[in-house]
N, C-alpha and C. Protein backbone atom coordinates (compact mmCIF):
# COMPACT_ATOMS: atom_id res chain seq x y z
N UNK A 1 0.85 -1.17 0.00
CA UNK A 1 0.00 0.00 0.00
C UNK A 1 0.90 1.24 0.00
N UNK A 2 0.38 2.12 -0.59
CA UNK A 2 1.39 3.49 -0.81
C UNK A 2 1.35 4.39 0.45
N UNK A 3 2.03 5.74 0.74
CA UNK A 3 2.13 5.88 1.82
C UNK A 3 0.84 6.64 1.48
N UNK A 4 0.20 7.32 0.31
CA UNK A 4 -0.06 8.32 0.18
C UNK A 4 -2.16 7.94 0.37
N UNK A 5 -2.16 6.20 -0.11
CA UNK A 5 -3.35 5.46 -0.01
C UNK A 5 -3.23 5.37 1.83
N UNK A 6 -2.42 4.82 2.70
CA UNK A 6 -2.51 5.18 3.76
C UNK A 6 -3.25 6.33 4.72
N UNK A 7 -2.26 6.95 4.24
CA UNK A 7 -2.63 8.35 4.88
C UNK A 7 -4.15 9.02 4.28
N UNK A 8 -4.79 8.38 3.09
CA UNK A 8 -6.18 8.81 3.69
C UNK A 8 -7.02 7.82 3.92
N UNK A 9 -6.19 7.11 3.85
CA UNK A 9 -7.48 5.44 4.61
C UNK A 9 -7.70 5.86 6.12
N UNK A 10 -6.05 6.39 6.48
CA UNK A 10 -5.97 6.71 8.56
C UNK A 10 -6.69 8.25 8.02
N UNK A 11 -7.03 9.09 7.63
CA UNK A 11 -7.63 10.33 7.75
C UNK A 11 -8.91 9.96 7.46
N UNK A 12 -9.89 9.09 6.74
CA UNK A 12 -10.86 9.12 6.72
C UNK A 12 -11.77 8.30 8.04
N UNK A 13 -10.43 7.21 8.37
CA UNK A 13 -11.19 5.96 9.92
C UNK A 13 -10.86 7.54 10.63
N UNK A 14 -10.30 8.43 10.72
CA UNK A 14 -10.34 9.75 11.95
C UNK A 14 -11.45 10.40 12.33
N UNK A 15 -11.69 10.70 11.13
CA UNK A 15 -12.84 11.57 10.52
C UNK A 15 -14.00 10.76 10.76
N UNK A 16 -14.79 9.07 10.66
CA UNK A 16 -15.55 8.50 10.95
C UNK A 16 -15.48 8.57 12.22
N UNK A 17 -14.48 8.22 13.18
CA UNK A 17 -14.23 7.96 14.35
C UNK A 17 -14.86 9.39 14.90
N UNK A 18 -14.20 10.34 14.73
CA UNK A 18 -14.98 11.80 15.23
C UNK A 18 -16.27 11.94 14.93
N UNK A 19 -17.14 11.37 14.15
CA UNK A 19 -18.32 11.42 13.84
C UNK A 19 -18.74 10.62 14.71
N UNK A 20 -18.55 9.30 14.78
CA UNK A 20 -18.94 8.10 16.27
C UNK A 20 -18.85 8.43 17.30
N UNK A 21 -17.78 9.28 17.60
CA UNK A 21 -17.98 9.83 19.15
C UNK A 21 -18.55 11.16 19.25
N UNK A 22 -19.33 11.35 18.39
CA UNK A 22 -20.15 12.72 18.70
C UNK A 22 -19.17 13.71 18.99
N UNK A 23 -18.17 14.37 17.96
CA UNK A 23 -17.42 15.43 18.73
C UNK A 23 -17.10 16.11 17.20
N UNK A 24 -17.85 17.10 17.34
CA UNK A 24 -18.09 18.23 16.24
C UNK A 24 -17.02 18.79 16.00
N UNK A 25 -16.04 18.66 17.14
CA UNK A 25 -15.24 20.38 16.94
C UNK A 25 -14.07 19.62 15.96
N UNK A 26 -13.90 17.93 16.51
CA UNK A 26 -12.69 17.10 15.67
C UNK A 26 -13.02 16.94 14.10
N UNK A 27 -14.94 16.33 14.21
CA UNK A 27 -14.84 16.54 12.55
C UNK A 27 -14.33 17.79 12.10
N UNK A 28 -14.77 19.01 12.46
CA UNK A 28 -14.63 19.71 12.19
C UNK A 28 -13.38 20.37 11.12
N UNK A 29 -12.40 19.69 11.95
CA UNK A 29 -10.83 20.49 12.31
C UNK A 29 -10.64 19.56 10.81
N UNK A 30 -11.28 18.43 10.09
CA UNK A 30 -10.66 17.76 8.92
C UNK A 30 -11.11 18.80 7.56
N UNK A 31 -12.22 19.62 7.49
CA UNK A 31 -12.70 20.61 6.77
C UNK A 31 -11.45 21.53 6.25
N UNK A 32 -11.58 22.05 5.07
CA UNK A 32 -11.06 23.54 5.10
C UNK A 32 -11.76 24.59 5.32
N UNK A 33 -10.74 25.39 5.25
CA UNK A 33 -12.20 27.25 5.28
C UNK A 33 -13.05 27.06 4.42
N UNK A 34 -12.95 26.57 2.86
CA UNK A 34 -13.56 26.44 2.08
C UNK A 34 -14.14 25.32 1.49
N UNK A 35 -14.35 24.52 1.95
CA UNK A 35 -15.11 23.30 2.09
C UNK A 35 -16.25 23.43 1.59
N UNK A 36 -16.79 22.29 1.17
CA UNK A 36 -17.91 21.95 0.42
C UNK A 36 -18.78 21.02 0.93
N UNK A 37 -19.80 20.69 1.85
CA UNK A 37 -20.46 19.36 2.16
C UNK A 37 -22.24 19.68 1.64
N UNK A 38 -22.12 18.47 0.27
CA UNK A 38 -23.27 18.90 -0.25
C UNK A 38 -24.23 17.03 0.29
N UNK A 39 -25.00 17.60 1.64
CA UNK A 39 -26.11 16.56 2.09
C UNK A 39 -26.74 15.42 1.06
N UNK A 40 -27.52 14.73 1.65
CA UNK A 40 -28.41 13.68 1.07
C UNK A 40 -29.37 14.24 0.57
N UNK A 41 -29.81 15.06 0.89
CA UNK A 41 -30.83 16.03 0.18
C UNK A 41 -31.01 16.76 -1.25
N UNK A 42 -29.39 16.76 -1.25
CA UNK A 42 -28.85 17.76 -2.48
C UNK A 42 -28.66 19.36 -2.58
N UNK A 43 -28.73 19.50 -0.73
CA UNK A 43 -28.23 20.80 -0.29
C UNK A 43 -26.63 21.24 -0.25
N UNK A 44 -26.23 22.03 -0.50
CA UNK A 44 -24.90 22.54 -0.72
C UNK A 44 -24.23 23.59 0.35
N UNK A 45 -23.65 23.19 1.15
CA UNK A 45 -23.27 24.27 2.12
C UNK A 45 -21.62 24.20 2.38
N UNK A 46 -21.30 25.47 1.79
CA UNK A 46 -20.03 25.74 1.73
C UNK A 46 -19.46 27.06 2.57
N UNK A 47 -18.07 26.27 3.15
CA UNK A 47 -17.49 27.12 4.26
C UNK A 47 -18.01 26.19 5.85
N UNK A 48 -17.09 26.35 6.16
CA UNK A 48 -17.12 25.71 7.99
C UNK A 48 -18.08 25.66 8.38
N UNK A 49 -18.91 27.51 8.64
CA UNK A 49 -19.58 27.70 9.58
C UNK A 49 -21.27 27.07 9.34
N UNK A 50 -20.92 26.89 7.88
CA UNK A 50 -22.55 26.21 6.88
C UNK A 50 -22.07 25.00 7.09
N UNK A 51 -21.21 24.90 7.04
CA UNK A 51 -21.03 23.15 7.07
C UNK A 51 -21.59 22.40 8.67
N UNK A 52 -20.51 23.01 9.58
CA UNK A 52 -21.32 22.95 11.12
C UNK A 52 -22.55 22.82 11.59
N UNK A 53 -23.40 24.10 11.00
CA UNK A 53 -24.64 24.62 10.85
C UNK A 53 -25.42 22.54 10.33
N UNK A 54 -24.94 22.36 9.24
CA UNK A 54 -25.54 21.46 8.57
C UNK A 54 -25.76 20.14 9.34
N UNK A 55 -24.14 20.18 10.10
CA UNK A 55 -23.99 18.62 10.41
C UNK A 55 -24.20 18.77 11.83
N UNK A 56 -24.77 19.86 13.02
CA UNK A 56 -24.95 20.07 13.57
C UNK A 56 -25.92 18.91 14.51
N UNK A 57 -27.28 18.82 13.90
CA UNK A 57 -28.31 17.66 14.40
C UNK A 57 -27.41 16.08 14.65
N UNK A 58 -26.60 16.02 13.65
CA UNK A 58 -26.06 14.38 14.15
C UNK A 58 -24.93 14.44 15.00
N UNK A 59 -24.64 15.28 15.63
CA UNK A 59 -23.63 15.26 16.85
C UNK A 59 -24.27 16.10 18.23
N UNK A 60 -25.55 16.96 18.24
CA UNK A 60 -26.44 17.16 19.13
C UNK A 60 -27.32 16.27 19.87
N UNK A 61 -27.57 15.09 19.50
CA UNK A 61 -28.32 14.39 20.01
C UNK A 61 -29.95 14.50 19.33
N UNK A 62 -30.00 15.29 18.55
CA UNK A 62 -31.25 15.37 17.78
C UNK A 62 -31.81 13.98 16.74
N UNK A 63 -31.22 13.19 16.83
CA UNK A 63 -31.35 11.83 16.18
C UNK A 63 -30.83 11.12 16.98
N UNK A 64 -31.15 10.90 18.06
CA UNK A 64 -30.60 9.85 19.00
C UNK A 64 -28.89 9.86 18.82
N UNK A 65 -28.38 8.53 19.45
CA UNK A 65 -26.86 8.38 19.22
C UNK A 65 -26.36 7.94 18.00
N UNK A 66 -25.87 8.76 16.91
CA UNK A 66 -25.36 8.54 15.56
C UNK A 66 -24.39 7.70 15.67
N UNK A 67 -24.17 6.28 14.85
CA UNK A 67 -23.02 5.77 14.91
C UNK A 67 -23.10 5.31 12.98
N UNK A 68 -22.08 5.26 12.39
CA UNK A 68 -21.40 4.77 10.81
C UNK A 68 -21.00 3.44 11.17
N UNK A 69 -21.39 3.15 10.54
CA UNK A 69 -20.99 1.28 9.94
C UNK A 69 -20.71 1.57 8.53
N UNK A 70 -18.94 1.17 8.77
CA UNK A 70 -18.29 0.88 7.29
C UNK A 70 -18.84 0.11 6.70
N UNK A 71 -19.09 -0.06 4.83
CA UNK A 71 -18.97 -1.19 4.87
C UNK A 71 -18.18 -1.45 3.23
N UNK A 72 -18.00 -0.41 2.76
CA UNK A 72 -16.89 -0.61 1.61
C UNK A 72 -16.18 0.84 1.55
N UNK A 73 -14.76 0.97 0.97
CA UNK A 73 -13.68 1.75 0.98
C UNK A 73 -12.68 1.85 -0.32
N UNK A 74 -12.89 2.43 -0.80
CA UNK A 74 -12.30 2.38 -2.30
C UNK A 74 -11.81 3.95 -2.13
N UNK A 75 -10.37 3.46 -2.08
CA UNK A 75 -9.05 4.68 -2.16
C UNK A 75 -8.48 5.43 -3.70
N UNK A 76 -8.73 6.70 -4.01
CA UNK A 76 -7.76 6.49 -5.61
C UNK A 76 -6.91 7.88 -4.58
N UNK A 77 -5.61 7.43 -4.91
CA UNK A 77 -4.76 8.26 -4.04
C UNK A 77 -4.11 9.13 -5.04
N UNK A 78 -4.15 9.28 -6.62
CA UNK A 78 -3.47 10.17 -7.40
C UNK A 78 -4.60 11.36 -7.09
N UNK A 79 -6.13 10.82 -6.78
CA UNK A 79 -6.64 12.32 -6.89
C UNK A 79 -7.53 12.50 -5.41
N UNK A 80 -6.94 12.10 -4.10
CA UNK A 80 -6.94 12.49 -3.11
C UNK A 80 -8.63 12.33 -3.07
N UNK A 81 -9.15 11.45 -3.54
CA UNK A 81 -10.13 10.59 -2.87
C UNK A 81 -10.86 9.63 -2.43
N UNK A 82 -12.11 9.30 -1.64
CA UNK A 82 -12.09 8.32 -1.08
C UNK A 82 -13.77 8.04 -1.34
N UNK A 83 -14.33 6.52 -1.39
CA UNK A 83 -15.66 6.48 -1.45
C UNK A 83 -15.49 5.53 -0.15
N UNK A 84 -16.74 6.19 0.63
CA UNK A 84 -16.76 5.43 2.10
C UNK A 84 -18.26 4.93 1.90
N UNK A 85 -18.91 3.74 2.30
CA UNK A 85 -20.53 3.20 2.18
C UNK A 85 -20.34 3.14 3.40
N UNK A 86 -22.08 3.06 4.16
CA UNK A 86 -21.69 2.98 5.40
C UNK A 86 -23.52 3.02 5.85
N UNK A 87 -23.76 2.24 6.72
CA UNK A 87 -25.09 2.41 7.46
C UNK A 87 -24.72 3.21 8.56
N UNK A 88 -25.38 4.49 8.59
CA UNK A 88 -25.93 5.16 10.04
C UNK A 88 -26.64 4.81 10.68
N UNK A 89 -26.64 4.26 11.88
CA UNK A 89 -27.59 3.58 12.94
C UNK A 89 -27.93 5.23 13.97
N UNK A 90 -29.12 5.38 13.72
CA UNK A 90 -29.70 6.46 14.85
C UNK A 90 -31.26 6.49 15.02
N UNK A 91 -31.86 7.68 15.79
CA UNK A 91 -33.26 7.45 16.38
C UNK A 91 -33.97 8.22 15.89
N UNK A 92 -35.36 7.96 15.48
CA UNK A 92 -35.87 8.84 15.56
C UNK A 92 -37.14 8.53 16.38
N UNK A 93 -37.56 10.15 16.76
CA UNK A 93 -39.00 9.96 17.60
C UNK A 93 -39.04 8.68 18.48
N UNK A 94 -37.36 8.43 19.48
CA UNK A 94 -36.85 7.47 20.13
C UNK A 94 -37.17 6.45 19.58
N UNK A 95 -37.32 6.01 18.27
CA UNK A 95 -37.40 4.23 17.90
C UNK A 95 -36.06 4.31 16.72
N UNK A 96 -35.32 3.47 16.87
CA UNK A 96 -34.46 2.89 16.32
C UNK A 96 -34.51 3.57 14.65
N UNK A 97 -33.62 3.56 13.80
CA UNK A 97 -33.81 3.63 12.29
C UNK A 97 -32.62 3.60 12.03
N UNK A 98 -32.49 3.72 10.40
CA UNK A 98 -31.17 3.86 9.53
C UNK A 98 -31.28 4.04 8.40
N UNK A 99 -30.07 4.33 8.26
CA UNK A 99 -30.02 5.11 6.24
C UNK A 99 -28.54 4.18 6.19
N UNK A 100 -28.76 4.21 4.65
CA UNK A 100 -27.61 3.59 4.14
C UNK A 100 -27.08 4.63 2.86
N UNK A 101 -26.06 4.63 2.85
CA UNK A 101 -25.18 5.42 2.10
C UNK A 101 -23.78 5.61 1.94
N UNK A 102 -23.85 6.45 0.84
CA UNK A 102 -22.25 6.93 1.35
C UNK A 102 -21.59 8.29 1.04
N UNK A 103 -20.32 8.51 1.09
CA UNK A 103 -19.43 9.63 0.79
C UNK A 103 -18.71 9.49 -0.18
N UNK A 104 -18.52 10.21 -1.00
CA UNK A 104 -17.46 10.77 -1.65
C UNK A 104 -16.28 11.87 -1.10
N UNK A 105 -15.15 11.63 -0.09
CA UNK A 105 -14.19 12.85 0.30
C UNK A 105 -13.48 12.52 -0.32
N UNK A 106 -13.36 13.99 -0.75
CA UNK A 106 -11.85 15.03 -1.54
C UNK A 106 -11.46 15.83 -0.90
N UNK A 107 -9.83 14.98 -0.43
CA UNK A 107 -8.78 15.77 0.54
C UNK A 107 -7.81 16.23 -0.56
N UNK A 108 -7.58 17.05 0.22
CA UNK A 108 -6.15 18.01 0.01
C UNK A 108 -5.07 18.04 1.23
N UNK A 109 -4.12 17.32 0.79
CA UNK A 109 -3.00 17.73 1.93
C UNK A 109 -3.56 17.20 3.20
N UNK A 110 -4.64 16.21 3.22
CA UNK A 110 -5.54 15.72 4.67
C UNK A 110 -6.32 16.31 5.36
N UNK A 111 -6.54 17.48 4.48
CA UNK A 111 -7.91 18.01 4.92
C UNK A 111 -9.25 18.05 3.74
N UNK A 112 -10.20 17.90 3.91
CA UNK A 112 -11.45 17.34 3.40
C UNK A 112 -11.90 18.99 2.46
N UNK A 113 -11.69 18.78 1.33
CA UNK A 113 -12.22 19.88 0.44
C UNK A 113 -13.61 20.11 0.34
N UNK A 114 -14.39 18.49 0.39
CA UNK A 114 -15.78 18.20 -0.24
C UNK A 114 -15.86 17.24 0.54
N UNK A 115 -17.28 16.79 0.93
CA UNK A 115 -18.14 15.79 1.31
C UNK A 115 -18.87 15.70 0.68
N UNK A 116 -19.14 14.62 -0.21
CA UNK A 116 -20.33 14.67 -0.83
C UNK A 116 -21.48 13.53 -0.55
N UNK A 117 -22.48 13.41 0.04
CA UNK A 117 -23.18 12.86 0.66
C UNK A 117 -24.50 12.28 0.07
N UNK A 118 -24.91 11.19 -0.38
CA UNK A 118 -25.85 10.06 -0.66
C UNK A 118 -26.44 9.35 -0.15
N UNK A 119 -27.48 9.01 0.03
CA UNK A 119 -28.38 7.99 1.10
C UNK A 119 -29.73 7.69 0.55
N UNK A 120 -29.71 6.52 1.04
CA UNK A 120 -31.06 5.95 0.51
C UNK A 120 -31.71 4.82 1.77
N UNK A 121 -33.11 5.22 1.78
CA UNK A 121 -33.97 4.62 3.05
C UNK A 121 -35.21 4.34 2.30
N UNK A 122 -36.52 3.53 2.66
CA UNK A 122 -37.69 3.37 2.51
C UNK A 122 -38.03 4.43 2.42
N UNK A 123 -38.49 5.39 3.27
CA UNK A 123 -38.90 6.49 3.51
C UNK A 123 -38.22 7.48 3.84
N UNK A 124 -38.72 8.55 3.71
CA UNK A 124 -38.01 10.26 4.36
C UNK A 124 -37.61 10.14 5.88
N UNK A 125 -36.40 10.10 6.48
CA UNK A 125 -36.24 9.89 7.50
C UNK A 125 -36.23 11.02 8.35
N UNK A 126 -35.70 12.10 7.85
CA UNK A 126 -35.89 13.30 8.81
C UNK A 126 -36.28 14.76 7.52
N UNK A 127 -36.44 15.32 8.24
CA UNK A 127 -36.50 16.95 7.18
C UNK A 127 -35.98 17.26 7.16
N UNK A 128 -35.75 18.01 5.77
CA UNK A 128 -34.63 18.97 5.50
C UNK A 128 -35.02 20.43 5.81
């Protein structure tokens, strides 16, 4: 494995890991100023403080306890990105649920340019 496939395989398990333990300020810190995280919805919010704003509810406790289940990882390391699949296990209206989906991150230098975000459920799970 290259050093360069490494280093965002360990930056993206970081970045999940900060999302699992509910701690905003660590995802956070993987963003740039100018960052891009466009939701499941097909909302687009660019810059930190929109981005925060966005991802705010799944590290508040507003969907119960958010946790990611990997479940495929496909590295292309010439153009610094990564496709992560993954079931979110969280609550709503305290009963159990989940979405399945995934990411598209594009790092730069190990910090996250773009999130780009996909999901698919039976139904509408929360509002946008």
């Amino acid at each position: 494995m290259s050093s360069e496939k490494r280093n965002l395989e360990q930056a993206t398990s970081k970045f999940v890991d900060a999302n699992n333990k509910a701690d905003l300020d660590a995802a956070m810190n993987f963003f740039t100023d100018d960052a891009v995280f466009e939701d499941i919805y097909g909302g687009r919010h660019s810059g930190v403080t929109a981005i925060r704003n966005a991802l705010q509810p799944f590290f508040d406790g507003t969907f119960g306890r958010v946790q990611y289940v990997g479940e495929d990882l496909f590295i292309d390391e010439q153009a610094g990105k990564v496709m992560v699949s993954w079931r979110c296990n969280l609550e709503l209206g305290g009963k159990p649920a989940y979405l399945r989906g995934l990411d598209l991150l594009h790092f730069n230098n190990g910090k996250l340019v773009a999130k780009l975000a996909y999901g698919k459920a039976s139904e509408a799970l929360f509002e946008h």
